[in-house]
PDB file of N, CA and C in Angstrom:
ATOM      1  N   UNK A   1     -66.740 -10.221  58.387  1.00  0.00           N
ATOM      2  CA  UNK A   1     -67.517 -10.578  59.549  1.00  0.00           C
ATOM      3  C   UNK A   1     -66.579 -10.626  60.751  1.00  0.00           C
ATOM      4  N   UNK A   2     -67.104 -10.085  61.796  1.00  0.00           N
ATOM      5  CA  UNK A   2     -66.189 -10.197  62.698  1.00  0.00           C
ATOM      6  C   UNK A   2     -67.232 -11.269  64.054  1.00  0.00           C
ATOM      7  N   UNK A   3     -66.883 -11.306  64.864  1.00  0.00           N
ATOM      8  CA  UNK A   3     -66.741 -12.521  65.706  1.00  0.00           C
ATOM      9  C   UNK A   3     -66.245 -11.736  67.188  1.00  0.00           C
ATOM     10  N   UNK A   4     -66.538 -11.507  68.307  1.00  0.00           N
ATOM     11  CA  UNK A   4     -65.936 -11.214  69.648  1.00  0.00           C
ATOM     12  C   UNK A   4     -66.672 -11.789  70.398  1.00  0.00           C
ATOM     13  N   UNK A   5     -65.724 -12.217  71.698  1.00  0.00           N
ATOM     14  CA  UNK A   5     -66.531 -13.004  73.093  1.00  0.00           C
ATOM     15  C   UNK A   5     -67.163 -11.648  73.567  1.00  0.00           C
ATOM     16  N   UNK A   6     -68.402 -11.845  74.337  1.00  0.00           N
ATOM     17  CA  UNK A   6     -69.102 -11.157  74.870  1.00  0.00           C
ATOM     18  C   UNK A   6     -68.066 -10.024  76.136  1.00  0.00           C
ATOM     19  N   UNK A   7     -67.522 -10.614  76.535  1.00  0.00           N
ATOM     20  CA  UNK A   7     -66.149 -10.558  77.857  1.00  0.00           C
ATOM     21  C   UNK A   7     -65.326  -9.371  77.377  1.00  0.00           C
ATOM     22  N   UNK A   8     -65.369 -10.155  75.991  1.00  0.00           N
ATOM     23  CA  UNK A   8     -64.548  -9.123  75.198  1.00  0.00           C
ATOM     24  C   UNK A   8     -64.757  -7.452  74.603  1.00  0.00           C
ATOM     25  N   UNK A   9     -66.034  -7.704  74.305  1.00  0.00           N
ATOM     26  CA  UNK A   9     -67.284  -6.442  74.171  1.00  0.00           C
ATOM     27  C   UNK A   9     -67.126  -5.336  75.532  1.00  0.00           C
ATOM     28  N   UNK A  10     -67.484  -5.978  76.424  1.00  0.00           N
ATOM     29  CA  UNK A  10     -67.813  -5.397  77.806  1.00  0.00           C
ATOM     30  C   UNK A  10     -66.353  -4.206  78.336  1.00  0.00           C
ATOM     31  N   UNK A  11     -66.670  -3.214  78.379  1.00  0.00           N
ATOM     32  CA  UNK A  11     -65.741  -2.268  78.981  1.00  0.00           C
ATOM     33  C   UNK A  11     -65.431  -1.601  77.639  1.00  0.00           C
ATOM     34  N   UNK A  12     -65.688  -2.006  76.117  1.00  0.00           N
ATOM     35  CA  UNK A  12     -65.234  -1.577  75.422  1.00  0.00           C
ATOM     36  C   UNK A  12     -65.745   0.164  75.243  1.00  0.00           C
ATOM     37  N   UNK A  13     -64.242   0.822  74.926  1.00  0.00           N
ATOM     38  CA  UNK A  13     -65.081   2.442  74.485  1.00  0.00           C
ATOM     39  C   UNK A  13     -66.193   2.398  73.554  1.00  0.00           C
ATOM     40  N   UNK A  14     -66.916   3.852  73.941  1.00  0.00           N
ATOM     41  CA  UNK A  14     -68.095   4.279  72.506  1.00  0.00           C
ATOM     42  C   UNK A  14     -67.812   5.342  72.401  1.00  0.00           C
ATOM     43  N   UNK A  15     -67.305   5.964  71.006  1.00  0.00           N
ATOM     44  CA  UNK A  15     -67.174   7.394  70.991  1.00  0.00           C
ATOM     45  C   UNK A  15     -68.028   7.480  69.984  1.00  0.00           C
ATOM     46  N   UNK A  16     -68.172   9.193  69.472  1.00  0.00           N
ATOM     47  CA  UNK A  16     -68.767   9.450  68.571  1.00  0.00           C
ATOM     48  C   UNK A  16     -68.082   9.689  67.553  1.00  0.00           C
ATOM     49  N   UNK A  17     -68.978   9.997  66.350  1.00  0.00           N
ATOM     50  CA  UNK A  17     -68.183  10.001  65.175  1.00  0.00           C
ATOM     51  C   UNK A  17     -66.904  11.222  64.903  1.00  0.00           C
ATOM     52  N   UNK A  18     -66.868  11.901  65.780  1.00  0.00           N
ATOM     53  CA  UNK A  18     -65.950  13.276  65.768  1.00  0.00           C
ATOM     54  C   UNK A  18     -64.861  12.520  66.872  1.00  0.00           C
ATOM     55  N   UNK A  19     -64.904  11.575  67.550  1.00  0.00           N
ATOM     56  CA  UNK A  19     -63.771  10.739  68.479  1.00  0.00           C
ATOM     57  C   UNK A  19     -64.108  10.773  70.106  1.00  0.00           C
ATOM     58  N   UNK A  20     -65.200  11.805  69.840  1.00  0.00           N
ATOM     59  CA  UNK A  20     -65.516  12.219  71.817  1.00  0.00           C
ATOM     60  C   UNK A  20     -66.028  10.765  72.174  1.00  0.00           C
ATOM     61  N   UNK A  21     -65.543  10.667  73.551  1.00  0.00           N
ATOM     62  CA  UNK A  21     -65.606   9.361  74.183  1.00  0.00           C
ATOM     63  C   UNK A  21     -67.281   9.410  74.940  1.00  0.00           C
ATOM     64  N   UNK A  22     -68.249   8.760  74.291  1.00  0.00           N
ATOM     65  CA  UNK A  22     -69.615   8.525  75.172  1.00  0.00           C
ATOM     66  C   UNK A  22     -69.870   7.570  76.197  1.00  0.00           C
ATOM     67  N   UNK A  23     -68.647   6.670  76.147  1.00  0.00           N
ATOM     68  CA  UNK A  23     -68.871   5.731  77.397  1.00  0.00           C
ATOM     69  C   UNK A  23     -68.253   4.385  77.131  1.00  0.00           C
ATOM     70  N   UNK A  24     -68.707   3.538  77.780  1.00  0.00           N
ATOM     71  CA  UNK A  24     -68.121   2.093  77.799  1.00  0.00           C
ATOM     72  C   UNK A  24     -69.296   0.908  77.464  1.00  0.00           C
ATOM     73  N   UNK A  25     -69.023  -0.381  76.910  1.00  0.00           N
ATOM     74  CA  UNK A  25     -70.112  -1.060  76.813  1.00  0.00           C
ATOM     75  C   UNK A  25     -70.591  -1.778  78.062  1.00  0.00           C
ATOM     76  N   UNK A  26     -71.179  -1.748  78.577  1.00  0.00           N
ATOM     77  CA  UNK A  26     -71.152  -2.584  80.120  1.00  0.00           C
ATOM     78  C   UNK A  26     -71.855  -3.976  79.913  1.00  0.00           C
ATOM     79  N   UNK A  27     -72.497  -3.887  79.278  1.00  0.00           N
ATOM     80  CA  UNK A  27     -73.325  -5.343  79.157  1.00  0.00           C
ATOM     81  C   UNK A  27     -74.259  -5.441  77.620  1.00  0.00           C
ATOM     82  N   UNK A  28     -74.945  -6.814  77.189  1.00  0.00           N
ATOM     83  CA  UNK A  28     -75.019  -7.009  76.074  1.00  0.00           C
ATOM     84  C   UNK A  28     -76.444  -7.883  76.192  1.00  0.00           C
ATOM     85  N   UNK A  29     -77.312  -7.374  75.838  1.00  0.00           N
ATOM     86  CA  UNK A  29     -78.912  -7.845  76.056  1.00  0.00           C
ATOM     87  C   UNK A  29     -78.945  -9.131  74.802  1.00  0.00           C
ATOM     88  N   UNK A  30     -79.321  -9.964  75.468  1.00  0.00           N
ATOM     89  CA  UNK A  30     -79.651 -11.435  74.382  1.00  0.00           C
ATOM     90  C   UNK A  30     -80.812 -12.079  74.048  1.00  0.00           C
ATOM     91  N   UNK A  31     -81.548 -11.820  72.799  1.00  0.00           N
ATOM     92  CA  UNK A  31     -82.781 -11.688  72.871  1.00  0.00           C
ATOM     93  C   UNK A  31     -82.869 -13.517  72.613  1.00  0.00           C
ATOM     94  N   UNK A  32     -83.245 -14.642  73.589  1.00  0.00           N
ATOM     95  CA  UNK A  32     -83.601 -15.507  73.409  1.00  0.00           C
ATOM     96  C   UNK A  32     -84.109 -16.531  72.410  1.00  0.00           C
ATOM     97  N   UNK A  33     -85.121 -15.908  71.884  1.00  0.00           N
ATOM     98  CA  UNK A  33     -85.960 -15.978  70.982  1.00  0.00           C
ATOM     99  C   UNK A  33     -85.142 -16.799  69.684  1.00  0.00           C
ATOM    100  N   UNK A  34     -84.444 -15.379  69.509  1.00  0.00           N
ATOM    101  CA  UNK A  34     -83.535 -15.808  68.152  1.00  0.00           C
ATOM    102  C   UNK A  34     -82.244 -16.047  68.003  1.00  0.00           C
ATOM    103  N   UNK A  35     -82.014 -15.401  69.434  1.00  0.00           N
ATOM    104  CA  UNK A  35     -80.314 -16.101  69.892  1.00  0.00           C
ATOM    105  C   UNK A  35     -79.468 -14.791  69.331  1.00  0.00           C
ATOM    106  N   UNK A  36     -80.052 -13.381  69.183  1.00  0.00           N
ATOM    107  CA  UNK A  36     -79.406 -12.004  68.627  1.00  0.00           C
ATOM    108  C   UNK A  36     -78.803 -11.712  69.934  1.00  0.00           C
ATOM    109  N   UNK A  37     -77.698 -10.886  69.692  1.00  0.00           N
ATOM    110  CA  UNK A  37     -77.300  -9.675  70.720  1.00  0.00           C
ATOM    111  C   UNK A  37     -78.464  -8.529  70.576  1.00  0.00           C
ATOM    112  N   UNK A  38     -79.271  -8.216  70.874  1.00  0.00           N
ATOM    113  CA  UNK A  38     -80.192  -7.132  70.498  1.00  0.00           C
ATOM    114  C   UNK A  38     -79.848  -5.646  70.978  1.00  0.00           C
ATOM    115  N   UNK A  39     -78.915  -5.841  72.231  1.00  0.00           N
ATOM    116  CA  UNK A  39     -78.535  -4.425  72.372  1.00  0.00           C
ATOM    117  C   UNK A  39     -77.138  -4.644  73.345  1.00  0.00           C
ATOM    118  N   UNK A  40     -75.871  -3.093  72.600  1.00  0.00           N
ATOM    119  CA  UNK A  40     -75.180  -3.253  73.951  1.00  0.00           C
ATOM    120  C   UNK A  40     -75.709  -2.121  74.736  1.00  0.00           C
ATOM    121  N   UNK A  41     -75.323  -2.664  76.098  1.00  0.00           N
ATOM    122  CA  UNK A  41     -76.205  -1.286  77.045  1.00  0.00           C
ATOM    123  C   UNK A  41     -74.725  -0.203  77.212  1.00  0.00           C
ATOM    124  N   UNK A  42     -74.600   0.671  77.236  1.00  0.00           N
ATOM    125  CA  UNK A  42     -73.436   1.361  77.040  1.00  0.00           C
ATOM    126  C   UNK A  42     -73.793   2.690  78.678  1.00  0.00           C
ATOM    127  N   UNK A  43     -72.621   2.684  79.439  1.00  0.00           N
ATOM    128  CA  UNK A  43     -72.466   3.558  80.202  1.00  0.00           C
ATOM    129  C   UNK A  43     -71.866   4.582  80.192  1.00  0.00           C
ATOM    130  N   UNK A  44     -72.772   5.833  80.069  1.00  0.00           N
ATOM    131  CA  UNK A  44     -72.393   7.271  80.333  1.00  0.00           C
ATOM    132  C   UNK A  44     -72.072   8.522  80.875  1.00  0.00           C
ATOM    133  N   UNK A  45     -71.098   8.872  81.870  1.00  0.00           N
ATOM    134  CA  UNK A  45     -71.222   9.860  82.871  1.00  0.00           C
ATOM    135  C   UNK A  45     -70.493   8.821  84.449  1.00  0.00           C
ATOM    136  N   UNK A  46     -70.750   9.854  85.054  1.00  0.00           N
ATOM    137  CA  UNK A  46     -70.522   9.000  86.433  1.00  0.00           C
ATOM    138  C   UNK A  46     -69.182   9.373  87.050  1.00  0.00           C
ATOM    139  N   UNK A  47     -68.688   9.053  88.092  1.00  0.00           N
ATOM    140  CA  UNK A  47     -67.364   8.654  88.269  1.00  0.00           C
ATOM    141  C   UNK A  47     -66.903   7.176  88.589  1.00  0.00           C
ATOM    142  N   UNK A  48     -65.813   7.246  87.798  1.00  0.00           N
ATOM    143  CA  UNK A  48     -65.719   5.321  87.900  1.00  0.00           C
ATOM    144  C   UNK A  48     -67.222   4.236  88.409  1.00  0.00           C
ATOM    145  N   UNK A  49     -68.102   5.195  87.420  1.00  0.00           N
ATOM    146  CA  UNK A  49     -69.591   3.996  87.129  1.00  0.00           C
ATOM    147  C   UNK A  49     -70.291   4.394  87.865  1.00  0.00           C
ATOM    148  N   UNK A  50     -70.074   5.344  88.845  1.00  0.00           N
ATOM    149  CA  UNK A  50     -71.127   6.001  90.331  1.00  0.00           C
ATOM    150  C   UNK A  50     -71.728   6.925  89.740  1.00  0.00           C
ATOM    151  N   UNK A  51     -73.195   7.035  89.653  1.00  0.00           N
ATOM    152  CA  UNK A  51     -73.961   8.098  89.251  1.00  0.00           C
ATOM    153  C   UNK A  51     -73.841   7.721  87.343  1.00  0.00           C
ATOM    154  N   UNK A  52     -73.420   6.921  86.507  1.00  0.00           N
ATOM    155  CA  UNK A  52     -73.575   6.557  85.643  1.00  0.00           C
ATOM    156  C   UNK A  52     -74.655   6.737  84.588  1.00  0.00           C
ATOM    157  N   UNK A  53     -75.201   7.105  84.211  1.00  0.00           N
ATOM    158  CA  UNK A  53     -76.361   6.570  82.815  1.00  0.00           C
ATOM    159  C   UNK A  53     -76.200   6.020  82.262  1.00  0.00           C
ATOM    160  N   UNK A  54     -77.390   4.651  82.024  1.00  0.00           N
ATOM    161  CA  UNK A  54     -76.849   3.321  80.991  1.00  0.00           C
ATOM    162  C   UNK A  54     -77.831   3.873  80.018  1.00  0.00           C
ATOM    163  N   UNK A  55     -77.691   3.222  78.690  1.00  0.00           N
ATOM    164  CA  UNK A  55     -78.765   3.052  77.275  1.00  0.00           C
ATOM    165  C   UNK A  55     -78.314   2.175  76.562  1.00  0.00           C
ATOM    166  N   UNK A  56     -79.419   1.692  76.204  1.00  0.00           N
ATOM    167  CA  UNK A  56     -79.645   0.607  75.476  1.00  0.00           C
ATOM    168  C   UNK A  56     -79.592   1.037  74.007  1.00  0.00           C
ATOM    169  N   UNK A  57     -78.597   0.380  73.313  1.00  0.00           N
ATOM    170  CA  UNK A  57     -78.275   0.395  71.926  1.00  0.00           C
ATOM    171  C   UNK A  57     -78.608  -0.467  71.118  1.00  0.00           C
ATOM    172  N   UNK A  58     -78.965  -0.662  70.095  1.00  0.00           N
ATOM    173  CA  UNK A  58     -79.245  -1.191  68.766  1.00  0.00           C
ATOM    174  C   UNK A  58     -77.801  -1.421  68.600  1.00  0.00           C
ATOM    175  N   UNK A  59     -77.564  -2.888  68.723  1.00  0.00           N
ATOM    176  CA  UNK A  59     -75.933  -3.445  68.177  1.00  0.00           C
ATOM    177  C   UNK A  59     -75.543  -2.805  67.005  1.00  0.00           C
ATOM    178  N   UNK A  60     -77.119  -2.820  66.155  1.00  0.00           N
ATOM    179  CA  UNK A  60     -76.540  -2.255  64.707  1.00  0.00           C
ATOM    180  C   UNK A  60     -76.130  -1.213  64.167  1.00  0.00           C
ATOM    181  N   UNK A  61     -76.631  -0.247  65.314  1.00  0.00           N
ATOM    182  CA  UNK A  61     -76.282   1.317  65.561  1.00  0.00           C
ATOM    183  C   UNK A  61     -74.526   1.143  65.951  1.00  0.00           C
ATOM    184  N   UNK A  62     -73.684   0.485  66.556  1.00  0.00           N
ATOM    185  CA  UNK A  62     -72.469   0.423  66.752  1.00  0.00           C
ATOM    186  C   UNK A  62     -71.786   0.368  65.804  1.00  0.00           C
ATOM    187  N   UNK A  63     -70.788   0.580  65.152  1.00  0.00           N
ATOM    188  CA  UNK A  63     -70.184   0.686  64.016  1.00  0.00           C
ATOM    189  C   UNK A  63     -68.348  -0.031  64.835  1.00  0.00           C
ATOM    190  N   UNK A  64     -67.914  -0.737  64.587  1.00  0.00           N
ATOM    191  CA  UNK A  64     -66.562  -1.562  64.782  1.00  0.00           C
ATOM    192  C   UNK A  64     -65.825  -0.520  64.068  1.00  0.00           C
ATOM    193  N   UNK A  65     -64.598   0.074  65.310  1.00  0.00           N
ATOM    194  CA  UNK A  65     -63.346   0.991  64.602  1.00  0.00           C
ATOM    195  C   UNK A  65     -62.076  -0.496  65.646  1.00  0.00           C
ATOM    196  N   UNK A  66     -61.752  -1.264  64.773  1.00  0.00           N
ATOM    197  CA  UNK A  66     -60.761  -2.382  64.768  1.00  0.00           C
ATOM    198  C   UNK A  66     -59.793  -1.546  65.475  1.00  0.00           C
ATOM    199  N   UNK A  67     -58.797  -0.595  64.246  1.00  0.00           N
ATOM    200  CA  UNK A  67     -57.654   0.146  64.410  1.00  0.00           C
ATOM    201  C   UNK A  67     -57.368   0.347  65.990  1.00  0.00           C
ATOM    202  N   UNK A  68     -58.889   1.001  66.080  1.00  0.00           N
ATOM    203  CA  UNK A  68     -58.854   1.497  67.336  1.00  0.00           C
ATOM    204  C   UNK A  68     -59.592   1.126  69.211  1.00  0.00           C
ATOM    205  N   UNK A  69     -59.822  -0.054  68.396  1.00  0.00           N
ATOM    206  CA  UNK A  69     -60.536  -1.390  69.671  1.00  0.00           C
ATOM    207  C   UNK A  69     -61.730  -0.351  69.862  1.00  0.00           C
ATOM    208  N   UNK A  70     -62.443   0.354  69.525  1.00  0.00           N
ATOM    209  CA  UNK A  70     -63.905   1.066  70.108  1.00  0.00           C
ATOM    210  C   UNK A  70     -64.735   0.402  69.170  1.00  0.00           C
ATOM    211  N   UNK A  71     -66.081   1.094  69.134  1.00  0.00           N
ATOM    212  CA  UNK A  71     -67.103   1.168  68.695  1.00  0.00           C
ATOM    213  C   UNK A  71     -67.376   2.756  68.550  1.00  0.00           C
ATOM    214  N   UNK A  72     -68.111   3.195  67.368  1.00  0.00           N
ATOM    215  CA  UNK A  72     -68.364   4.196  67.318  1.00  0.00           C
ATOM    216  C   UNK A  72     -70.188   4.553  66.799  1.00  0.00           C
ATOM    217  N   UNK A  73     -70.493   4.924  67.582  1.00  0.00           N
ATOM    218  CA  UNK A  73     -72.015   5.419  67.861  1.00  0.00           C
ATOM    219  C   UNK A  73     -72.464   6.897  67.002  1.00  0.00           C
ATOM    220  N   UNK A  74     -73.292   6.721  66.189  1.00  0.00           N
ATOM    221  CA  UNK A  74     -73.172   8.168  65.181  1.00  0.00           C
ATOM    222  C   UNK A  74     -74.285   8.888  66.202  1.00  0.00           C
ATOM    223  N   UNK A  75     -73.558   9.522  66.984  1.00  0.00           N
ATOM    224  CA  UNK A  75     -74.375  10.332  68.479  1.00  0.00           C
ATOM    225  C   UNK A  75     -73.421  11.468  68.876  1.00  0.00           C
ATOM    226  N   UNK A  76     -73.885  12.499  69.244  1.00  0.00           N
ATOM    227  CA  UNK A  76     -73.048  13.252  69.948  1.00  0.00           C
ATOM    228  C   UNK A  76     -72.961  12.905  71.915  1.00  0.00           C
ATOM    229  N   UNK A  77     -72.547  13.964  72.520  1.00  0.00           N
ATOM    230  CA  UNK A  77     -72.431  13.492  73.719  1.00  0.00           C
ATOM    231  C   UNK A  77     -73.775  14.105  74.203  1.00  0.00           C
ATOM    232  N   UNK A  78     -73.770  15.035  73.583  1.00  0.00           N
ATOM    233  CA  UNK A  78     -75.395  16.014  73.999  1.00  0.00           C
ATOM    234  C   UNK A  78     -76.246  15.971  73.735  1.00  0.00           C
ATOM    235  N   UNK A  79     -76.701  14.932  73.080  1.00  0.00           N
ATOM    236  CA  UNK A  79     -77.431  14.181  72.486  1.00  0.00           C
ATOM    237  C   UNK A  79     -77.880  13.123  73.499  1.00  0.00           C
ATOM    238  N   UNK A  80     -76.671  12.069  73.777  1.00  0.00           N
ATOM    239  CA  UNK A  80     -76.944  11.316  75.091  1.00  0.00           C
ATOM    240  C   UNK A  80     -76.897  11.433  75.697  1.00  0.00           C
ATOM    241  N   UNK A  81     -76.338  12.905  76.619  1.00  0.00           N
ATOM    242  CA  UNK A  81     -76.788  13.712  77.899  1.00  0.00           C
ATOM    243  C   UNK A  81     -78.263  13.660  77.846  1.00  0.00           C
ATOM    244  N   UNK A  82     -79.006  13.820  76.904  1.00  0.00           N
ATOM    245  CA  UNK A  82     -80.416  14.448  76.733  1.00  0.00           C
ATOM    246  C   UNK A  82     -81.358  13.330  76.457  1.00  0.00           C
ATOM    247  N   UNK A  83     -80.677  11.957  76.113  1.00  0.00           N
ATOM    248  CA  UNK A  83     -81.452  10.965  75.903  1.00  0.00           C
ATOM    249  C   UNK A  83     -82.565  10.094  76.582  1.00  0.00           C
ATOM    250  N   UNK A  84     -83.127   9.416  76.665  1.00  0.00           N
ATOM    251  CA  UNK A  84     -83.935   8.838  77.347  1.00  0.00           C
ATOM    252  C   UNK A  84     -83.004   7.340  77.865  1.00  0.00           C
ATOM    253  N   UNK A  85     -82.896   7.366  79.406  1.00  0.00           N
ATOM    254  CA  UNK A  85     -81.739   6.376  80.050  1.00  0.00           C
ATOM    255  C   UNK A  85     -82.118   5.691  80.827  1.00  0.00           C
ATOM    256  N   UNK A  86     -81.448   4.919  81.656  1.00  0.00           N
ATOM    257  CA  UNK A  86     -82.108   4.385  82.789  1.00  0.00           C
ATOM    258  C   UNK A  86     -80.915   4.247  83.878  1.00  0.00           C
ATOM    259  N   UNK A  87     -81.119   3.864  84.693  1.00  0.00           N
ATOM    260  CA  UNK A  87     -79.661   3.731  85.934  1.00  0.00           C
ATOM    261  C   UNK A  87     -80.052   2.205  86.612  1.00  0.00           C
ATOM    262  N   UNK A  88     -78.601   1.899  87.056  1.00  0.00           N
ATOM    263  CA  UNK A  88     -78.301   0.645  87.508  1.00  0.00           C
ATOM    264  C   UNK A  88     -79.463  -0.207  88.147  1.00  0.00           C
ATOM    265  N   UNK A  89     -80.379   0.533  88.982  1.00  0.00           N
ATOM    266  CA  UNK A  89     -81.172  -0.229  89.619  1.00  0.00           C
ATOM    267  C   UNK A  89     -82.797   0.082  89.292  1.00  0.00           C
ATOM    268  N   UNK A  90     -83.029   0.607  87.660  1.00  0.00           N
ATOM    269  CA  UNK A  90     -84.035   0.524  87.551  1.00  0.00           C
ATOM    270  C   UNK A  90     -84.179   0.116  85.660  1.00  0.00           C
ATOM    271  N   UNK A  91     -83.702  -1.162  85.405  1.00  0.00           N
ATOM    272  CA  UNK A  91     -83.528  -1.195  84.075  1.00  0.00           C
ATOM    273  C   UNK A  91     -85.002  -1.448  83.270  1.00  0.00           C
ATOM    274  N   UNK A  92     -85.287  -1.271  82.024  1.00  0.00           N
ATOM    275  CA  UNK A  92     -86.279  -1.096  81.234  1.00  0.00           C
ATOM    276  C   UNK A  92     -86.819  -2.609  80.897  1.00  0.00           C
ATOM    277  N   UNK A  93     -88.234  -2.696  80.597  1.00  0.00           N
ATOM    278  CA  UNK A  93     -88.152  -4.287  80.468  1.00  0.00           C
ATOM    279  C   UNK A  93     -87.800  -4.132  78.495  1.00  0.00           C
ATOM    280  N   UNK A  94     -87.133  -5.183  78.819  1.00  0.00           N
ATOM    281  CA  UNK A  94     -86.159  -5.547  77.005  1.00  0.00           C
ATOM    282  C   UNK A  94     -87.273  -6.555  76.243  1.00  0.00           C
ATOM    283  N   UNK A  95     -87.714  -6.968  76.836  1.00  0.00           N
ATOM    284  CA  UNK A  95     -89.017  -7.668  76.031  1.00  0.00           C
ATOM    285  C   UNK A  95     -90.752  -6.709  75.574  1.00  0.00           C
ATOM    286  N   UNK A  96     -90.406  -5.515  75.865  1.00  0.00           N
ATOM    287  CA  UNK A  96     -91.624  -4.718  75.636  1.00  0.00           C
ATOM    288  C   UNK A  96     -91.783  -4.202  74.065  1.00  0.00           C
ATOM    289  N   UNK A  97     -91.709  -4.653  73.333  1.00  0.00           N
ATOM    290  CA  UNK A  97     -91.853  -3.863  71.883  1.00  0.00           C
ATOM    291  C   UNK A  97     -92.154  -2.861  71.810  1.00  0.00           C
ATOM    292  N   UNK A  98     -92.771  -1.585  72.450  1.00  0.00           N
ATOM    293  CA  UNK A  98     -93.232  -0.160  72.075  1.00  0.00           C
ATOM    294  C   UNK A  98     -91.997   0.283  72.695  1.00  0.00           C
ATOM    295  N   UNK A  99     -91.265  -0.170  73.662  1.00  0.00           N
ATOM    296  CA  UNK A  99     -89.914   0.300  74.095  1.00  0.00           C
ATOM    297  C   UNK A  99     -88.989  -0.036  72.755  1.00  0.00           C
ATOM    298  N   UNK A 100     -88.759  -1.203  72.614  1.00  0.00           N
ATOM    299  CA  UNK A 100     -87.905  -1.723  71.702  1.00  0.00           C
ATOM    300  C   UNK A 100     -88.344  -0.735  70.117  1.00  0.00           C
ATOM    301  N   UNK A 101     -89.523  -0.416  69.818  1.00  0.00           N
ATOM    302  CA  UNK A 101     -89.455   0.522  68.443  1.00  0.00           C
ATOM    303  C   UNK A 101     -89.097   1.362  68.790  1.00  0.00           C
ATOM    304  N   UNK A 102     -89.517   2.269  70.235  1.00  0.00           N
ATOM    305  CA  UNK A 102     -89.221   3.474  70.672  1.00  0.00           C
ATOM    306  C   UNK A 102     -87.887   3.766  70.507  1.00  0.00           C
ATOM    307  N   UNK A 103     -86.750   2.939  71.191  1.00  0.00           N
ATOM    308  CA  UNK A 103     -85.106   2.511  71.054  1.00  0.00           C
ATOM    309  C   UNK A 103     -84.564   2.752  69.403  1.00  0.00           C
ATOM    310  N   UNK A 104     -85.155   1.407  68.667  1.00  0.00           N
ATOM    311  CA  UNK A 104     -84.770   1.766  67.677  1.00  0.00           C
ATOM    312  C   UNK A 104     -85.453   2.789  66.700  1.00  0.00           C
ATOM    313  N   UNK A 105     -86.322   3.880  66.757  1.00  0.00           N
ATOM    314  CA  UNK A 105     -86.185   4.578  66.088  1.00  0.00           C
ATOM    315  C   UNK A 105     -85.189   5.414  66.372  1.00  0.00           C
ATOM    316  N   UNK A 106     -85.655   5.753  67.914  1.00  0.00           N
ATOM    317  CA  UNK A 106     -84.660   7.391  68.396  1.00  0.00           C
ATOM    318  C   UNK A 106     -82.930   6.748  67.378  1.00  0.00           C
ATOM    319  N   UNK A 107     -82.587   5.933  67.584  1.00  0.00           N
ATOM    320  CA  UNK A 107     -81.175   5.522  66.843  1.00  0.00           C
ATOM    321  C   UNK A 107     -80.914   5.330  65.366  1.00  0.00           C
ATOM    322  N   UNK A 108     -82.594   5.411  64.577  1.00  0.00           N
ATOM    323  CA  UNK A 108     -82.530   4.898  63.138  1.00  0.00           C
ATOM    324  C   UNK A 108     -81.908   4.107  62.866  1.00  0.00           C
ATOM    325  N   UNK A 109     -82.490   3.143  63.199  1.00  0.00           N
ATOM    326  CA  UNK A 109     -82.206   1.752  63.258  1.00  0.00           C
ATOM    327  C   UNK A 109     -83.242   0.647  62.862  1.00  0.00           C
ATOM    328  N   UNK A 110     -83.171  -0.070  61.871  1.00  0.00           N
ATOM    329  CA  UNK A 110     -84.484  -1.383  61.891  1.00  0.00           C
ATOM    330  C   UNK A 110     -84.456  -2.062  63.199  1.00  0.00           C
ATOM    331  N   UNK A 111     -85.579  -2.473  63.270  1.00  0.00           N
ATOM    332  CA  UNK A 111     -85.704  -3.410  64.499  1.00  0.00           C
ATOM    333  C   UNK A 111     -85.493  -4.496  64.065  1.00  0.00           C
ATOM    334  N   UNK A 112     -84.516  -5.667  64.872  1.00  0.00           N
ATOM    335  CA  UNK A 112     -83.604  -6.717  64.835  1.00  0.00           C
ATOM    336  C   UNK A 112     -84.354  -7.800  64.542  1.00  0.00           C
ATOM    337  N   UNK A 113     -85.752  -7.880  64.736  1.00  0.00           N
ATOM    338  CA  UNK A 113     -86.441  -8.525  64.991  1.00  0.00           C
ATOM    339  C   UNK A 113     -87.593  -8.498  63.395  1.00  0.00           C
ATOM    340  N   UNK A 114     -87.242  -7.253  62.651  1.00  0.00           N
ATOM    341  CA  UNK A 114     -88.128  -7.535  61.165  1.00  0.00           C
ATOM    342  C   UNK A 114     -87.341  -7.571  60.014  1.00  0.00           C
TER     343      UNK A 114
END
């Protein structure tokens, strides 16, 4: 079991399973309710964060590479070029469930919540 401050999460790399770098974690959705991390939102593209694409991840979809301080996302990059995203100033509501199945299927992922 591992254990990290949220602080600590944030900025962390996401590559894919071949090592290509998909982005950084920028922030970490907290579903109230049950007191889960339910998603990190991970940033893609941009220059230094300008013009960016965020998405919302299924924590459980992240896979911990220690060795190598990332996270690794079983995604390609063209894949999340092509994904369904959102940008800084228009985020998704995180409490909508047909979003939240929508999320976790595209990732094959259970939902956190059954």
């Amino acid at each position: 079991m591992s254990i990290l401050s949220a602080s600590t999460m944030q900025g962390t790399s996401v590559k894919g399973p071949t090592g290509d770098s998909l982005g950084d974690i920028k922030d970490l959705m907290i579903d109230l309710t049950t007191g889960r991390v339910a998603y990190a939102v991970v940033s893609f593209g941009g220059l230094l964060g300008i013009g960016s694409k965020l998405f919302a991840v299924p924590l459980q979809a992240l896979k911990q590479d220690a060795a190598d301080k990332s996270f690794v996302l079983d995604t390609t990059k063209e894949a999340l070029e092509n994904a369904h995203g959102f940008d800084e100033d228009h985020w998704p509501d995180f409490a909508d469930r047909s979003w939240q199945t929508a999320v976790h299927e595209h990732y094959k992922t259970a939902p956190y919540w059954g």
